[in-house]
Protein backbone atom coordinates (compact mmCIF):
# COMPACT_ATOMS: atom_id res chain seq x y z
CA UNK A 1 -25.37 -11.00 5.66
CA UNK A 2 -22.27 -11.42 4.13
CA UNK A 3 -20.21 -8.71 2.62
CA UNK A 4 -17.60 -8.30 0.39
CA UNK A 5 -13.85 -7.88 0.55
CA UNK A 6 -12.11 -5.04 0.13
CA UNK A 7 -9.89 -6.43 -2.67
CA UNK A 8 -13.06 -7.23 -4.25
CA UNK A 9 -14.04 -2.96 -4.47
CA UNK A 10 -10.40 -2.46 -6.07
CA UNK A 11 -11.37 -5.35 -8.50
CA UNK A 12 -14.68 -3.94 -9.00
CA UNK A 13 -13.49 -0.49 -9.67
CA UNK A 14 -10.51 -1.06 -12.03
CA UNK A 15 -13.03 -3.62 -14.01
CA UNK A 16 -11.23 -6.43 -13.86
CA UNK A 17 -14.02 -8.77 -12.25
CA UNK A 18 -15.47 -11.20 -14.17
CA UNK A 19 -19.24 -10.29 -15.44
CA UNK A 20 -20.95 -13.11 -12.85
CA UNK A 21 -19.06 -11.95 -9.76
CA UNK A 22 -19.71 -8.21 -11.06
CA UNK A 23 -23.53 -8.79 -11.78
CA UNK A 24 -24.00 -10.67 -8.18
CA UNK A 25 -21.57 -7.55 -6.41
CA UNK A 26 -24.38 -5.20 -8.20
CA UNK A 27 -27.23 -7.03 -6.76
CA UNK A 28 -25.82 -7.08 -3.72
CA UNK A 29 -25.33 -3.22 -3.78
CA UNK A 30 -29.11 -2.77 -4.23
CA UNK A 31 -30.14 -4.37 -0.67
CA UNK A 32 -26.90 -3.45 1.17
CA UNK A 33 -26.17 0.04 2.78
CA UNK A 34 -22.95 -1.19 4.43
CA UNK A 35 -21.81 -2.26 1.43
CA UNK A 36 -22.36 1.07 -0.38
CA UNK A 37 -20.77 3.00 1.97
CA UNK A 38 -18.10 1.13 1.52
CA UNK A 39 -17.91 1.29 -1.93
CA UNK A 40 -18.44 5.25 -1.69
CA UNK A 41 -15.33 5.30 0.75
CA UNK A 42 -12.98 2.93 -1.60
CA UNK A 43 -13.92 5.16 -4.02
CA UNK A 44 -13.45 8.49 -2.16
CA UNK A 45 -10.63 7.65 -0.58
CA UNK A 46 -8.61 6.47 -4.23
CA UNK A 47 -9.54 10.11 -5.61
CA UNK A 48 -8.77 11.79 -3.19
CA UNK A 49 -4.87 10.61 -2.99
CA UNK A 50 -4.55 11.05 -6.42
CA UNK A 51 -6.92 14.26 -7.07
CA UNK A 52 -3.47 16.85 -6.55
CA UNK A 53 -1.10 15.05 -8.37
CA UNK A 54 -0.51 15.34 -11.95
CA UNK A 55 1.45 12.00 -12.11
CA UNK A 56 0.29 9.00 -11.43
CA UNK A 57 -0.57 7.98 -7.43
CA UNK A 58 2.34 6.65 -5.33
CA UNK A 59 3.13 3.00 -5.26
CA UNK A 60 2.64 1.92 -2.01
CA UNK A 61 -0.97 3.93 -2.38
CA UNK A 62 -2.72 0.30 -2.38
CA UNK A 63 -1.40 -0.46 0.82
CA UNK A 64 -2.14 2.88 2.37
CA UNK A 65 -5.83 1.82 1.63
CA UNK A 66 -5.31 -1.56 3.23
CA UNK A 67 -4.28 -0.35 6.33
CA UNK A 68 -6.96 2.59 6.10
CA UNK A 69 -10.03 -0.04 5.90
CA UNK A 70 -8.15 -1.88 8.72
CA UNK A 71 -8.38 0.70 10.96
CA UNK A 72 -11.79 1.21 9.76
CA UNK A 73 -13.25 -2.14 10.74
CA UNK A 74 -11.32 -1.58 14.31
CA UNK A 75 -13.25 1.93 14.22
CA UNK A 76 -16.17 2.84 16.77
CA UNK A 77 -19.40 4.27 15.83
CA UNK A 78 -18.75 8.04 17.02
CA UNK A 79 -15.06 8.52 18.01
CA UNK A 80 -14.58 10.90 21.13
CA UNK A 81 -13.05 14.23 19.30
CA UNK A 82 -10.32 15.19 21.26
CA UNK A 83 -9.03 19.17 21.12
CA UNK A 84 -4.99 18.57 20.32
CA UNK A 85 -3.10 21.01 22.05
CA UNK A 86 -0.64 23.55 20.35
CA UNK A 87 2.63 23.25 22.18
CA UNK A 88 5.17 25.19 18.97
CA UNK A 89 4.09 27.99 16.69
CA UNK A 90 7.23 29.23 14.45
CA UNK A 91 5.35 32.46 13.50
CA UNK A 92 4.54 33.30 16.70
CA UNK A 93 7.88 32.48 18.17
CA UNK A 94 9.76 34.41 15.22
CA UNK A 95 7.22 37.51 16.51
CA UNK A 96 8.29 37.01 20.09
CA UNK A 97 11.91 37.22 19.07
CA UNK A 98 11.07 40.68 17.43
CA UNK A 99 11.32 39.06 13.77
CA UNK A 100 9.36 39.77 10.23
CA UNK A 101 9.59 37.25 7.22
CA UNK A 102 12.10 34.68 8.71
CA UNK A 103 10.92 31.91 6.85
CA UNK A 104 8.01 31.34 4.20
CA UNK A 105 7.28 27.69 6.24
CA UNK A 106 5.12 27.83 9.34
CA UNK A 107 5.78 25.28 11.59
CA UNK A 108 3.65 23.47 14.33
CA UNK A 109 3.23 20.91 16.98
CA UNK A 110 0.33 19.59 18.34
CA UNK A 111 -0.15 17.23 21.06
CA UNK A 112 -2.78 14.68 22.64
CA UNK A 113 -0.91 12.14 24.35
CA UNK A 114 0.20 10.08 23.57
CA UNK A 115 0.61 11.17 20.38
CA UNK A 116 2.19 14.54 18.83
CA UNK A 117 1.51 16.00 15.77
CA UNK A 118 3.90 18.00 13.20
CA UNK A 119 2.29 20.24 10.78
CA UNK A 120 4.66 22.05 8.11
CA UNK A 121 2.80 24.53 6.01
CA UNK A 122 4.68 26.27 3.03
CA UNK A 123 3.81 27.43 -0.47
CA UNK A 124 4.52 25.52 -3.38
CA UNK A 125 7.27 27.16 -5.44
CA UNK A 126 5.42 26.33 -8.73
CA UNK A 127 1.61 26.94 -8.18
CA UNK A 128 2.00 29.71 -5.43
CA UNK A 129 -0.44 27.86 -3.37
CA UNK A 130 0.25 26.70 -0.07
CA UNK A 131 1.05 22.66 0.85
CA UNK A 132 0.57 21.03 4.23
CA UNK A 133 2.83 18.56 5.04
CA UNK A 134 2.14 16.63 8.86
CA UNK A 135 3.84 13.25 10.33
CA UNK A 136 1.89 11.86 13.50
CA UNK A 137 4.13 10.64 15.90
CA UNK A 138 3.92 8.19 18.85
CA UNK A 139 6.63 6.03 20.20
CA UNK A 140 4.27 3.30 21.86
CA UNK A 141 3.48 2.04 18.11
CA UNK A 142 4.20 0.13 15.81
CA UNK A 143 4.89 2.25 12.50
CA UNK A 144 2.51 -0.46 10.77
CA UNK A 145 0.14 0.93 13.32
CA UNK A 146 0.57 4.58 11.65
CA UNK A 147 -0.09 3.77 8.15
CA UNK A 148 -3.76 4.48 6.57
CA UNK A 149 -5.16 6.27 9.53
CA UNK A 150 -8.12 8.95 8.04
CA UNK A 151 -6.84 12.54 7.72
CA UNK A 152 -9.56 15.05 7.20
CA UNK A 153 -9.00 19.12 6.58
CA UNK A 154 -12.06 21.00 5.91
CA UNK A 155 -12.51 24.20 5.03
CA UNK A 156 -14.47 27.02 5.44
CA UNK A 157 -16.58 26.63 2.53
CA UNK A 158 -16.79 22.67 3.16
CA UNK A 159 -14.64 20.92 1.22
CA UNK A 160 -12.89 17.98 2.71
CA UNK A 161 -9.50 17.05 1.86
CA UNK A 162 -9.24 13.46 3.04
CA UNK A 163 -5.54 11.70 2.76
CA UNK A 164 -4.02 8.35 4.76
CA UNK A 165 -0.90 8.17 6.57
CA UNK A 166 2.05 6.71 5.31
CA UNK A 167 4.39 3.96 6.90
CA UNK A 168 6.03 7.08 8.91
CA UNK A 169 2.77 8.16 9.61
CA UNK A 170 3.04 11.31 7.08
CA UNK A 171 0.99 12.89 4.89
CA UNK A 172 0.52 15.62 2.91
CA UNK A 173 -2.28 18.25 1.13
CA UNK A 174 -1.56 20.96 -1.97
CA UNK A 175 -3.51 23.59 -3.42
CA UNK A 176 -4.53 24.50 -0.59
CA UNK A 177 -6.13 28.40 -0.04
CA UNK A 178 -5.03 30.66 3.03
CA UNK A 179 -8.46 30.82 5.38
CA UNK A 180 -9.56 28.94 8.22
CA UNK A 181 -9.57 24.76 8.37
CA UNK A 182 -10.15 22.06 10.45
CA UNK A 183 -8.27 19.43 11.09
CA UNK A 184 -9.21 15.80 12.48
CA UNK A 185 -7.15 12.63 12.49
CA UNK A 186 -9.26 10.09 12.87
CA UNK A 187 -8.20 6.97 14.71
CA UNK A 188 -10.17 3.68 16.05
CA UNK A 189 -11.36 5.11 19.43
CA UNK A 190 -11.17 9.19 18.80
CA UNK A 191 -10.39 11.45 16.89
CA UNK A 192 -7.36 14.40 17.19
CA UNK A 193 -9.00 17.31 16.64
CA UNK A 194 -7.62 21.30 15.60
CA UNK A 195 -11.01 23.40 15.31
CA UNK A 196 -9.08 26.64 14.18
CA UNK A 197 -6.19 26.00 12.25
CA UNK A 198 -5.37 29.08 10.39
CA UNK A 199 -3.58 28.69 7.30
CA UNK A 200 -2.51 32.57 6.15
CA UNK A 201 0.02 33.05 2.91
């Protein structure tokens, strides 16, 4: 069977495909659960990035999406999770050093080789909520190879928070609550996993 493109979801979802390709897309939908899970994720994926921000998404956003559905079709069916490994706490560190309220930004480094993982979490100076910002890093790739990988922080109540990597492989997450998450960063083969990532004020 054949599917469609992924340019061809953008099209479909900002209207601007004419009303033959649109009505054979839509027919296509209603025989096609591939296809609808793709459209689901297109669409997911586009609120998400832009669901925390009160102007408009970032620029290179469409390219971020590219990459993401690239890594997607590279994907397996069941990536191995993988526990990540904390190797730097700054609270606890701050604690062994016999110091209170050093800094309002937790840092943190995880790592799975051969990849590490920098988490900064700090609360935003206007909302009073708390942001997490994170770069993946790994020196055997290509940055083009860290753009639009899958991050995914749920919490204890269920909500995901899904975002894609940047060029740098960065990215970031407001309004978020203090409680207990997980984090997974989801890449063609496994996934990076932090069961209990704590996230107190």
């Amino acid at each position: 069977m054949t599917h469609f493109a992924f340019q061809t979801w953008l099209d479909y979802l900002d209207g601007s495909l004419l009303a033959e390709a649109q009505a054979a897309l839509e027919d296509h939908l209603q025989t096609c659960n591939e296809c609808q899970q793709r459209l689901a994720d297109v669409r997911r994926l586009l609120k998400d990035e832009g669901e925390d921000q009160m102007i408009a998404p970032p620029v290179d956003l469409l390219q971020r999406v590219r990459a993401a559905f690239r890594h997607y079709h590279q994907r397996v069916d069941q990536p191995t999770p993988m526990s990540a490994q904390l190797q730097f706490d700054s609270f606890a560190h701050f604690a062994q050093l016999g110091l209170r309220g050093a800094t309002a930004e937790r840092q943190l480094l995880y790592s799975l080789a051969p990849f590490d993982l920098d988490l900064q979490i700090s609360p935003d100076e206007h909302s009073g909520a708390l942001v997490m910002r994170g770069q993946l890093l790994a020196d055997p790739l290509a940055p083009s190879d860290l753009e639009g990988i899958t991050v995914r922080l749920t919490g204890d109540e269920g909500r995901d928070h899904l975002r894609l990597t940047d060029a740098l492989g960065r990215f970031s997450i407001s309004g978020l609550p203090t409680g207990r998450y997980r984090l997974a960063i989801i890449l063609a083969d496994r996934q990076l996993v932090i069961e209990q990532l704590s996230i107190p004020r």
